[in-house]
N, C-alpha and C. Protein backbone atom coordinates (compact mmCIF):
# COMPACT_ATOMS: atom_id res chain seq x y z
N UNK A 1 208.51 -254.84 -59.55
CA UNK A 1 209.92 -254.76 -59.22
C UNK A 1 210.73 -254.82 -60.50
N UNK A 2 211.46 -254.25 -60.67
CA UNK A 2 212.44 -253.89 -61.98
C UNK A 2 214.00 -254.77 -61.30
N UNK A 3 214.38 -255.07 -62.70
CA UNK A 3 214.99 -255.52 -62.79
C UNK A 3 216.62 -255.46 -63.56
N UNK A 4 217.89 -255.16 -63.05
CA UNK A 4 219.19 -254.51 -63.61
C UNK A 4 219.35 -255.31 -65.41
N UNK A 5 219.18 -254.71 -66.13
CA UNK A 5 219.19 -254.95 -67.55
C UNK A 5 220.45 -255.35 -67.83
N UNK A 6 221.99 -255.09 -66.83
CA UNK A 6 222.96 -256.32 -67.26
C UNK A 6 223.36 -257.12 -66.60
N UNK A 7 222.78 -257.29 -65.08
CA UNK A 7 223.34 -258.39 -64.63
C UNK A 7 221.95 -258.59 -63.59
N UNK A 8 220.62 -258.47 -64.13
CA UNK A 8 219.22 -259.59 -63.44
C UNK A 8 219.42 -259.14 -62.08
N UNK A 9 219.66 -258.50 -61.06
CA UNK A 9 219.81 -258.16 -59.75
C UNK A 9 218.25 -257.26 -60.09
N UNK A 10 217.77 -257.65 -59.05
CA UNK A 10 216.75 -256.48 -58.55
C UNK A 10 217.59 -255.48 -57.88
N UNK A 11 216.34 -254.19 -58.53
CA UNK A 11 216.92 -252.65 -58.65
C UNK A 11 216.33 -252.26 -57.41
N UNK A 12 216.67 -251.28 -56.78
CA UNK A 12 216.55 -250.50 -55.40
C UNK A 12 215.81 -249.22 -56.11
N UNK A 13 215.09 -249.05 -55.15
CA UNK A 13 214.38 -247.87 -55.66
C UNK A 13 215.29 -246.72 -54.77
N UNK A 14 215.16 -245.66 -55.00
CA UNK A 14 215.97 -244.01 -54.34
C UNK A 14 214.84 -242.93 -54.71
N UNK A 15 214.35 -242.53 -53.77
CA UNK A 15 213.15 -241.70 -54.04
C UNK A 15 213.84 -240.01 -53.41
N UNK A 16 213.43 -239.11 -54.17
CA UNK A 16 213.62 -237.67 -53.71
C UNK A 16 212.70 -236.87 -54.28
N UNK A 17 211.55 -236.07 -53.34
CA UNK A 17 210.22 -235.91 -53.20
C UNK A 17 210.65 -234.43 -54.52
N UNK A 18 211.93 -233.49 -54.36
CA UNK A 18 211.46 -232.77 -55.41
C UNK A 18 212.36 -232.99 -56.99
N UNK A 19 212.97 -234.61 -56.39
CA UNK A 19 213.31 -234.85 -58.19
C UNK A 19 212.77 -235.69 -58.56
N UNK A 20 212.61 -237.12 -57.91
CA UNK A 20 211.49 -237.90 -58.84
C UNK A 20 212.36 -239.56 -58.34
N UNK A 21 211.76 -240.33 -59.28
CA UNK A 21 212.83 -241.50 -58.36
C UNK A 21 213.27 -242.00 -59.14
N UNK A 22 214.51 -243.28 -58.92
CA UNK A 22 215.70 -243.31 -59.47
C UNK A 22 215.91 -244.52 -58.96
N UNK A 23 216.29 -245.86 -59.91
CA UNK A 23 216.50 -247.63 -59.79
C UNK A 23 218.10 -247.43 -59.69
N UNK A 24 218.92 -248.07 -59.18
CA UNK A 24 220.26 -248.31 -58.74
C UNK A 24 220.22 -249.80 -58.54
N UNK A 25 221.17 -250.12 -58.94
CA UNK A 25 221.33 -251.96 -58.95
C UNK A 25 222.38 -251.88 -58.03
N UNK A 26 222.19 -252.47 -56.83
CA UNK A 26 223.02 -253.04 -55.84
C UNK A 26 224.33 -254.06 -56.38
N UNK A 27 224.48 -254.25 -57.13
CA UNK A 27 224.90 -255.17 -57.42
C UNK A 27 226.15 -254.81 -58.72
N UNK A 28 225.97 -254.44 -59.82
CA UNK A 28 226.78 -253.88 -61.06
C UNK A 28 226.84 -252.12 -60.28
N UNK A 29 226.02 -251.38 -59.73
CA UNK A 29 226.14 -249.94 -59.39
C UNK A 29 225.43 -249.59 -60.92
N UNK A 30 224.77 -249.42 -61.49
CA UNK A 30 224.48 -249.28 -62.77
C UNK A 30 223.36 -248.47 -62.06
N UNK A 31 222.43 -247.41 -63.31
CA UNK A 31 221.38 -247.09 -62.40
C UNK A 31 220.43 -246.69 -63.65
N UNK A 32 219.03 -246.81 -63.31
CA UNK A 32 218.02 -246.15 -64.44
C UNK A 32 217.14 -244.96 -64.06
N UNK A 33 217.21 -243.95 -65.20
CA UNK A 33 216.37 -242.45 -64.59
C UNK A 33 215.70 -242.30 -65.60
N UNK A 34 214.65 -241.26 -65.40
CA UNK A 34 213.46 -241.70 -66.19
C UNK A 34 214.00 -240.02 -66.93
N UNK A 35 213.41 -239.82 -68.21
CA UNK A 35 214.12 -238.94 -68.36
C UNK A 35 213.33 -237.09 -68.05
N UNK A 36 212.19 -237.58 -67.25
CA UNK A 36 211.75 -236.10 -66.24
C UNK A 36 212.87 -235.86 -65.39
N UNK A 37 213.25 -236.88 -64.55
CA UNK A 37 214.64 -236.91 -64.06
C UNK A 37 215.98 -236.48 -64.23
N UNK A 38 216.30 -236.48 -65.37
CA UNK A 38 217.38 -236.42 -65.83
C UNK A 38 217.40 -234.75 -66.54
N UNK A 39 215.87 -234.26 -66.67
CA UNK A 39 215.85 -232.88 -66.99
C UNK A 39 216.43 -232.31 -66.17
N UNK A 40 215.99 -232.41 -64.84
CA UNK A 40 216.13 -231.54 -63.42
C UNK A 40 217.38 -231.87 -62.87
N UNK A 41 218.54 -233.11 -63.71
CA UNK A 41 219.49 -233.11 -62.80
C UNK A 41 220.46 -232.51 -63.99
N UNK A 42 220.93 -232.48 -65.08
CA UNK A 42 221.71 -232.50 -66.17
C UNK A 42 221.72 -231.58 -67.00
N UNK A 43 222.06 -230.69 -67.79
CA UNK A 43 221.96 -229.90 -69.09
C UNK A 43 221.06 -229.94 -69.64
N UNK A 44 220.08 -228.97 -69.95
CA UNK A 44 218.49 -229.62 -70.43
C UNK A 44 219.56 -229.47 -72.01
N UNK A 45 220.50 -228.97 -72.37
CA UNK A 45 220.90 -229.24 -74.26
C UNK A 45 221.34 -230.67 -74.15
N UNK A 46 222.01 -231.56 -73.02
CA UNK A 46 222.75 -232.60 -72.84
C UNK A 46 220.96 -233.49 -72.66
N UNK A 47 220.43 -233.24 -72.54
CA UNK A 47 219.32 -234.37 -72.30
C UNK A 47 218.54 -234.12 -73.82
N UNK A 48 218.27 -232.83 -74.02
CA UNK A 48 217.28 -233.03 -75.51
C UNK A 48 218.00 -233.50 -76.97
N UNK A 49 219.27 -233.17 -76.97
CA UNK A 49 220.44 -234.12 -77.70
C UNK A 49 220.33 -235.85 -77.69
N UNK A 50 220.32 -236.19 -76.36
CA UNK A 50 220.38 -237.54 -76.32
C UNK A 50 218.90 -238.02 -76.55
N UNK A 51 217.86 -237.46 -76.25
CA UNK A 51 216.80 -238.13 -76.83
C UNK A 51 216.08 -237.61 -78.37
N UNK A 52 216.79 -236.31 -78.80
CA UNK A 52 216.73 -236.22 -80.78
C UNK A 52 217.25 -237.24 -81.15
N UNK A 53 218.62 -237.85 -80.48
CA UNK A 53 219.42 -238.61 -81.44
C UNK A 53 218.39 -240.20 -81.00
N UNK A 54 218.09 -240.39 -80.05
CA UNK A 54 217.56 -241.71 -79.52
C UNK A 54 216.38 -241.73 -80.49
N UNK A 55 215.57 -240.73 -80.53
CA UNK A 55 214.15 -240.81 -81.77
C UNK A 55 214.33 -240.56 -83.10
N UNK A 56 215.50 -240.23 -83.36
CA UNK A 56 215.85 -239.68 -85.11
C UNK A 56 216.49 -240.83 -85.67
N UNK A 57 217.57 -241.50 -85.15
CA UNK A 57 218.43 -242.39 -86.02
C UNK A 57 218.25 -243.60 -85.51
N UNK A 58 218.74 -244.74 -86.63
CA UNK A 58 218.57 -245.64 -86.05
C UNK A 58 219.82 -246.21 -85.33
N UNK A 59 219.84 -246.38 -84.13
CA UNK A 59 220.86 -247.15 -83.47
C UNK A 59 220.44 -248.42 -83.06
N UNK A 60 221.59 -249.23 -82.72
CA UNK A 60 221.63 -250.67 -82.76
C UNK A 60 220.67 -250.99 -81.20
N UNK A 61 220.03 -251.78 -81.46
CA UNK A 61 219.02 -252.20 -80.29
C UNK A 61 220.36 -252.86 -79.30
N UNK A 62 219.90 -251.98 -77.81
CA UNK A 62 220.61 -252.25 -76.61
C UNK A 62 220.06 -253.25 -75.77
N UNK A 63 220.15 -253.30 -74.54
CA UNK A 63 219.77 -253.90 -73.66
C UNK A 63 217.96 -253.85 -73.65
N UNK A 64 217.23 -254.64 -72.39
CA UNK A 64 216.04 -254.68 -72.75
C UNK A 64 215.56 -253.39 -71.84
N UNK A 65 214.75 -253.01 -71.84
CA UNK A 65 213.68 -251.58 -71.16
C UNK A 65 213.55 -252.56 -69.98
N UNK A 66 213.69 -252.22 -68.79
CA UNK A 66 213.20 -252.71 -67.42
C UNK A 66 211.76 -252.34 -67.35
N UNK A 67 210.87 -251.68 -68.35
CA UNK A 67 209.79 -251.84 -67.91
C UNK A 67 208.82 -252.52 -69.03
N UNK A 68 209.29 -251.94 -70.30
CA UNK A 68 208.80 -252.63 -71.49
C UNK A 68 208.86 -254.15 -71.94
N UNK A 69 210.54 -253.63 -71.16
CA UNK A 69 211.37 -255.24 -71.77
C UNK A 69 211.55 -255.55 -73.77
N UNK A 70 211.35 -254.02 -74.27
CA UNK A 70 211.72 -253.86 -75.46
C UNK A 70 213.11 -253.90 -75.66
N UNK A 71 213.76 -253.49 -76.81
CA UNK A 71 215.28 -253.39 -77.27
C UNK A 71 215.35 -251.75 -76.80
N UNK A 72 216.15 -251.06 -76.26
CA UNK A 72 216.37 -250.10 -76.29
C UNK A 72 217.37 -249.63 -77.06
N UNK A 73 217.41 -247.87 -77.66
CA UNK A 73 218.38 -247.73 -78.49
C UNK A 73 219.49 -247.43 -78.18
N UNK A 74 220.36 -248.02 -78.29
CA UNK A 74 222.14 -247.32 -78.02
C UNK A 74 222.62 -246.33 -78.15
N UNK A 75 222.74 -245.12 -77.87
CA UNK A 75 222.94 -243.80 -78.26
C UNK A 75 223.93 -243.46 -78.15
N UNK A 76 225.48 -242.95 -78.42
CA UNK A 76 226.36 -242.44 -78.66
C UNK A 76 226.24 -241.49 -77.99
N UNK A 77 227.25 -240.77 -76.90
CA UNK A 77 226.60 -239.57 -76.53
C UNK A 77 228.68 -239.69 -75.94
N UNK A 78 229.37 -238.42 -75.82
CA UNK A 78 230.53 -237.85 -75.70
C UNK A 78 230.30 -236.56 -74.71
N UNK A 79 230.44 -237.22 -73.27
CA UNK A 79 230.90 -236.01 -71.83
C UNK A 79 231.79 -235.11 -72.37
N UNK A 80 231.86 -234.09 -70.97
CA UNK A 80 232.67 -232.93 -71.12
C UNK A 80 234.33 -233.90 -71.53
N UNK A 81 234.55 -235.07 -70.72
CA UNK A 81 235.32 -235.74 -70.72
C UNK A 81 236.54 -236.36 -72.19
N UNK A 82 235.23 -236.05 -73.30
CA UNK A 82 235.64 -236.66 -74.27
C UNK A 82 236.09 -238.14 -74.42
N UNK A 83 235.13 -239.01 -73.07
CA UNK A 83 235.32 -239.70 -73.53
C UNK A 83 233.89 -240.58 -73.88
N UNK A 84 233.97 -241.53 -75.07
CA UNK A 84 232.77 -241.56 -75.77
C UNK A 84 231.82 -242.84 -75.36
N UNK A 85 230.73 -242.80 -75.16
CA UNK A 85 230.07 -244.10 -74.58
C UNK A 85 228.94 -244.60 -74.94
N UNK A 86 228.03 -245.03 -74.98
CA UNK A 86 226.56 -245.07 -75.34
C UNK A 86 225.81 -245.54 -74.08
N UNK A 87 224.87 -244.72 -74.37
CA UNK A 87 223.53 -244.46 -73.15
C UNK A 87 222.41 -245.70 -74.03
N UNK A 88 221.90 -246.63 -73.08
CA UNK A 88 220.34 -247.21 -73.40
C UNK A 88 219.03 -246.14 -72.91
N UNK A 89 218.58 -246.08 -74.32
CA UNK A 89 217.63 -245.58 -73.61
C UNK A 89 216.22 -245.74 -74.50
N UNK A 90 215.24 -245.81 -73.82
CA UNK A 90 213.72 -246.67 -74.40
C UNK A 90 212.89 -245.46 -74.90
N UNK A 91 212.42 -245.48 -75.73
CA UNK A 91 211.70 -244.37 -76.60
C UNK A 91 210.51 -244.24 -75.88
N UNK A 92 209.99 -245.43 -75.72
CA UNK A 92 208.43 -246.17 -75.66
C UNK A 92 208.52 -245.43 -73.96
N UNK A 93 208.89 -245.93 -72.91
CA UNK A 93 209.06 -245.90 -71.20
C UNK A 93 209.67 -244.29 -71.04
N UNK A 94 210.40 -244.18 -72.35
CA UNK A 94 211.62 -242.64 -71.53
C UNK A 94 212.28 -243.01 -69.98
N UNK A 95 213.05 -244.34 -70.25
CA UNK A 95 214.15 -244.62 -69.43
C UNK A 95 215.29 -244.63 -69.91
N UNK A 96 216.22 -243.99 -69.32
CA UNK A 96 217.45 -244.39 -69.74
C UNK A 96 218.67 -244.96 -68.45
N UNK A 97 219.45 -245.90 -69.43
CA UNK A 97 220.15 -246.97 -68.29
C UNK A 97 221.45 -246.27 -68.40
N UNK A 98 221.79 -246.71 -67.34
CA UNK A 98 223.36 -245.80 -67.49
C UNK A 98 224.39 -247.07 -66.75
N UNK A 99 225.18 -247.16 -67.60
CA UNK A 99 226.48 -248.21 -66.50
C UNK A 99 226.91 -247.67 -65.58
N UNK A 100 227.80 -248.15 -64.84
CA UNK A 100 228.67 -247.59 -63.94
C UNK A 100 229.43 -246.86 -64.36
N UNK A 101 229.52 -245.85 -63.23
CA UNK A 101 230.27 -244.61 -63.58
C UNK A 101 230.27 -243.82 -65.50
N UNK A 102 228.85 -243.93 -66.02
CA UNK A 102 228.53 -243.30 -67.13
C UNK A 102 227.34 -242.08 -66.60
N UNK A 103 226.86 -242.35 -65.34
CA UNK A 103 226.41 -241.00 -65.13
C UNK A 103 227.20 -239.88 -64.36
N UNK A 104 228.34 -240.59 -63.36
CA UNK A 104 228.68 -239.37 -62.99
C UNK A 104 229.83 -238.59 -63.81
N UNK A 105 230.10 -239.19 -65.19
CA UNK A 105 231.33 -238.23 -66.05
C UNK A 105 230.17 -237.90 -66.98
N UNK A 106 229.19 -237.10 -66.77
CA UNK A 106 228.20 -236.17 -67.64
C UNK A 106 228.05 -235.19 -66.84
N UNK A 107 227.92 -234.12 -66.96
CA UNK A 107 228.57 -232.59 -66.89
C UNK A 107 226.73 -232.08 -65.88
N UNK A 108 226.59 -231.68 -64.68
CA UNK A 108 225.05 -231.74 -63.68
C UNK A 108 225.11 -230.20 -63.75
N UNK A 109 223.94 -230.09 -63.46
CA UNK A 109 223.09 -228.98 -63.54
C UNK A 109 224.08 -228.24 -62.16
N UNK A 110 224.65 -226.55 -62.50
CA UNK A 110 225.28 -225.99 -61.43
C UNK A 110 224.38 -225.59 -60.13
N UNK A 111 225.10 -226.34 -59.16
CA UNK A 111 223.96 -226.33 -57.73
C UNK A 111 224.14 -224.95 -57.21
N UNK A 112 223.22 -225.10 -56.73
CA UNK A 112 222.96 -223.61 -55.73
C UNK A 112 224.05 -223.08 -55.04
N UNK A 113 223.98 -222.07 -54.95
CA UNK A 113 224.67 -221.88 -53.36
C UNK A 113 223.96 -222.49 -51.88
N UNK A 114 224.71 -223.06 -51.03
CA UNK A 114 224.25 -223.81 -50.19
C UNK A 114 223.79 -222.85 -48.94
N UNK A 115 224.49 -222.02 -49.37
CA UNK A 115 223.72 -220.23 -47.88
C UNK A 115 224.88 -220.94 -47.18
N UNK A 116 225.73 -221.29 -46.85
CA UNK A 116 226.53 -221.32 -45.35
C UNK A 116 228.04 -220.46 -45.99
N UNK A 117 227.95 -219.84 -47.05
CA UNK A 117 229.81 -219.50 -47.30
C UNK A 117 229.76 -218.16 -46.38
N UNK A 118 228.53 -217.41 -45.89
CA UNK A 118 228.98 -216.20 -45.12
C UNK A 118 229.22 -216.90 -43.83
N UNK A 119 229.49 -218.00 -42.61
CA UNK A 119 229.51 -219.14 -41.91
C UNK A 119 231.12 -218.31 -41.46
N UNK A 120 231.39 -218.17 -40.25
CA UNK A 120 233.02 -218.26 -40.09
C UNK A 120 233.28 -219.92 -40.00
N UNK A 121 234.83 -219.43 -40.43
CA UNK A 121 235.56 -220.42 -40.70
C UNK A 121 235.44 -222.39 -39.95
N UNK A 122 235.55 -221.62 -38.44
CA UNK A 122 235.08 -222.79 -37.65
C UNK A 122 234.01 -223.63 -37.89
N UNK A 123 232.46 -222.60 -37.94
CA UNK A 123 231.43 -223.26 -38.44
C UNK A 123 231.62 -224.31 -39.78
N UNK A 124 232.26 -223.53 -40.61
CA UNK A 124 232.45 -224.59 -41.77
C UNK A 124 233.23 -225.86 -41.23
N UNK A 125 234.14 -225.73 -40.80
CA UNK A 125 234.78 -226.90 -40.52
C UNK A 125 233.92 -227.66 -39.76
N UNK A 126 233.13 -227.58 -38.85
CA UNK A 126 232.04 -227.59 -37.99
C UNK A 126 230.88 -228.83 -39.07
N UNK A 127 230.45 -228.03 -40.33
CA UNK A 127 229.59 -228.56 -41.31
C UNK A 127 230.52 -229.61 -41.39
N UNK A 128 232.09 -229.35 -42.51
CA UNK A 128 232.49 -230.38 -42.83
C UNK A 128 232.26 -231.62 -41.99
N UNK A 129 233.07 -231.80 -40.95
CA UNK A 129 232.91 -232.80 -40.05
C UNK A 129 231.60 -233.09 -39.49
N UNK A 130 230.10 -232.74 -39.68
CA UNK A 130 228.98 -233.46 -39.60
C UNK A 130 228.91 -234.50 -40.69
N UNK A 131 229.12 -233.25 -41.94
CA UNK A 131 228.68 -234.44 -43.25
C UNK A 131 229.10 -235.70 -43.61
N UNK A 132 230.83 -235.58 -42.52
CA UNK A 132 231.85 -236.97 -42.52
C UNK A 132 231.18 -237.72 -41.85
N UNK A 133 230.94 -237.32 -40.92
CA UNK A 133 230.39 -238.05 -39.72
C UNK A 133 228.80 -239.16 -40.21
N UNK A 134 227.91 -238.13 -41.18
CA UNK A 134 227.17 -238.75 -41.58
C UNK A 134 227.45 -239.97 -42.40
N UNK A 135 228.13 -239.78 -43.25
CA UNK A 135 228.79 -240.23 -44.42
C UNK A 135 229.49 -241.80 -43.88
N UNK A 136 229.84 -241.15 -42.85
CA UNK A 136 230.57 -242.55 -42.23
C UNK A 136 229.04 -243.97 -41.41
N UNK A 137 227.84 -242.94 -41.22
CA UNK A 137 227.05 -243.95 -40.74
C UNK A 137 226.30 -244.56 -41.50
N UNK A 138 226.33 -243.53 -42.77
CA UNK A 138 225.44 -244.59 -43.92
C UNK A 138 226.03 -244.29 -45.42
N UNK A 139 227.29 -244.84 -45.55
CA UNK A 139 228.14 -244.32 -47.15
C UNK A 139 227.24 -244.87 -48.11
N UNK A 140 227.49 -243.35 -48.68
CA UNK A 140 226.78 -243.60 -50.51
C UNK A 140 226.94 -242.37 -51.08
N UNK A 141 227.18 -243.29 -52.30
CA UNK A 141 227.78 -242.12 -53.73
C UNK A 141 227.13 -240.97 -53.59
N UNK A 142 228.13 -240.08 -54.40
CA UNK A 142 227.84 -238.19 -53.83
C UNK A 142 226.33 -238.08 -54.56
N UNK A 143 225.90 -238.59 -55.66
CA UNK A 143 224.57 -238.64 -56.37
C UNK A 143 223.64 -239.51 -55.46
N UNK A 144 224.22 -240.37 -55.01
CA UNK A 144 222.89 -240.99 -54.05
C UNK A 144 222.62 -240.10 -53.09
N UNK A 145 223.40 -239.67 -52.57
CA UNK A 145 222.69 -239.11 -51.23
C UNK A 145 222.49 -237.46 -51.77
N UNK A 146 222.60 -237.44 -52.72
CA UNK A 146 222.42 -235.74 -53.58
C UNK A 146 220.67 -235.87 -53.37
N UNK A 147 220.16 -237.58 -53.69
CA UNK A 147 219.02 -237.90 -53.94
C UNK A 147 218.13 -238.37 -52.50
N UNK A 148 218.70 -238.10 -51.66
CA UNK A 148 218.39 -239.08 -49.80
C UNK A 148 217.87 -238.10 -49.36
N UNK A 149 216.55 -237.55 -49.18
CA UNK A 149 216.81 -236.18 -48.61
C UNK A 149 216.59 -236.56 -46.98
N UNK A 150 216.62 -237.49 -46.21
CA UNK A 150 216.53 -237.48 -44.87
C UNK A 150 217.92 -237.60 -44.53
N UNK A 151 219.23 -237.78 -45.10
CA UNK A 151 220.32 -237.44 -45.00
C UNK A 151 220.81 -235.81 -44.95
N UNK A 152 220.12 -235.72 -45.71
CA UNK A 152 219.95 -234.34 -46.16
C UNK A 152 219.29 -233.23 -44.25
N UNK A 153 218.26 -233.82 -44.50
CA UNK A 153 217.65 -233.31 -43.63
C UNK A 153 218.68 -233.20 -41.97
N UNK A 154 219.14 -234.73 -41.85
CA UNK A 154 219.82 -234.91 -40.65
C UNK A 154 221.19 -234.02 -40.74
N UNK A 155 222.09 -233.77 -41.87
CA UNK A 155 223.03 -232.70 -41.97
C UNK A 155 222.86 -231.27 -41.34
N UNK A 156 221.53 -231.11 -41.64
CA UNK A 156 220.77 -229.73 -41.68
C UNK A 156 221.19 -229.47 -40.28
N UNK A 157 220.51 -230.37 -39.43
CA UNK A 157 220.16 -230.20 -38.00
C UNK A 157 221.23 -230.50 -37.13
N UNK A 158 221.87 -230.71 -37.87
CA UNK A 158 223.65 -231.01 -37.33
C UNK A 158 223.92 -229.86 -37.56
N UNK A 159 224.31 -229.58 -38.98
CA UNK A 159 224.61 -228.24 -38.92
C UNK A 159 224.41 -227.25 -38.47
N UNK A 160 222.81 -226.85 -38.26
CA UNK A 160 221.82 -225.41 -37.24
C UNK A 160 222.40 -226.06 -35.70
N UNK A 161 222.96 -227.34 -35.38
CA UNK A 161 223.35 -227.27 -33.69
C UNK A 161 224.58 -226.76 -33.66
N UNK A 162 225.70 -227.17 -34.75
CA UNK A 162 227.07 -226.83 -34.71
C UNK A 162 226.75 -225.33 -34.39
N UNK A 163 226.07 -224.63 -35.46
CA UNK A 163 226.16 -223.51 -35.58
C UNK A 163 225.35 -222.46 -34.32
N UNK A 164 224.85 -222.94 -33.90
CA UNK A 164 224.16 -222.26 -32.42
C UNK A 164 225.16 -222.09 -31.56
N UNK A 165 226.39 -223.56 -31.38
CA UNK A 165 226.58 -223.99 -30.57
C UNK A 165 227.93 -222.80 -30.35
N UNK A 166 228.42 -222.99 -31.84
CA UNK A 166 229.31 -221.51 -31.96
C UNK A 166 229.15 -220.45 -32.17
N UNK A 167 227.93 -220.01 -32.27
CA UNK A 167 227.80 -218.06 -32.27
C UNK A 167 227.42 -218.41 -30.80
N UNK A 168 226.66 -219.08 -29.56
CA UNK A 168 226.45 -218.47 -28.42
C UNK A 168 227.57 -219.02 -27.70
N UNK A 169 228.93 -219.15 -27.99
CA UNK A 169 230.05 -219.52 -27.20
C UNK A 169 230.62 -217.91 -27.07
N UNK A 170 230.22 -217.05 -28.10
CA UNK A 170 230.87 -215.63 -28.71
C UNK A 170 230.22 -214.70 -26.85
C-alpha cells in the first residue's frame, strides 16, 4: 500500500485496463503516475522533456518516492499556462507525483472523436443528460473517470438506449 508523499494518507488505487494504473490520495487530491502512464495520457515532447531534465541536472531532492522512499528530483516544468511549478519525480521507480491541480493545467493528449457528432440534436442532449445523471451517482474529476472505465461502460449503454429509444419513435 503506498502512501501520499505530502500528507501520509493512504493512496487509492484507479485502474484502467488500456492505460495502466494511477494512486490518488483521498485526502490532499494529489495523485502519482508512473511514467508508461503519463506517455499515453500527455505530449510524448511534454513527458520526454520532463524526464531529460529529471536525469540530466541536478535538482533539489523532493519529496520521498512512494515506492523507493528515495529523495525524488524536483523538476521545473512550465504548462501551456505559463504558469511555473515543479513535478517530483523518481529516476530509480519512474514515478512522478503531481499536487493538486498540477496535472490537470498540463496540456493531454487530443482525444478522439467520440463517433456520436453525426447523433441528431436530441440524441445529444439525450447523451448529455445520461453523463449528468451518471456524474451525479458517483462524482469524480473529469481525469478520474477519463480513467473508470465501468463508468465509461455504463454511459455507453445509456447512451445505445437513449439512442434506440429515439430513432424507433421516428
Amino acid at each position: 500500500m503506498y502512501t501520499c508523499p505530502r500528507c501520509q494518507t493512504a493512496l487509492s488505487e484507479r485502474r484502467s485496463p488500456p492505460l495502466g494504473l494511477m494512486w490518488i490520495c483521498p485526502c490532499c487530491h494529489g495523485r502519482a503516475m508512473s511514467l508508461a502512464l503519463l506517455r499515453k495520457t500527455l505530449p510524448r515532447s511534454l513527458v520526454d522533456h520532463l524526464w531529460q531534465q529529471a536525469r540530466a541536472d541536478h535538482h533539489p531532492a523532493g519529496r520521498k518516492c512512494l515506492d523507493c522512499h528515495r529523495p525524488m528530483a524536483e523538476v521545473p516544468i512550465i504548462p501551456v499556462q505559463n504558469k511555473a511549478f515543479r513535478l517530483d519525480v523518481c529516476t530509480i521507480c519512474h514515478f512522478v507525483w503531481f499536487d493538486p491541480q498540477e496535472f490537470e493545467t498540463l496540456p493531454k493528449l487530443e482525444q478522439k472523436p467520440t463517433g456520436f457528432e453525426h447523433l441528431p440534436e436530441e440524441a445529444r442532449q439525450a447523451l448529455a443528460q445520461a453523463q449528468l445523471e451518471t456524474l451525479r451517482r458517483d462524482p469524480l474529476t473529469a481525469e478520474e473517470s477519463a480513467f473508470d472505465i465501468p463508468v465509461r461502460w455504463q454511459i455507453a449503454l445509456e447512451i445505445l438506449w437513449l439512442v434506440i429509444r429515439i430513432l424507433t419513435r421516428r
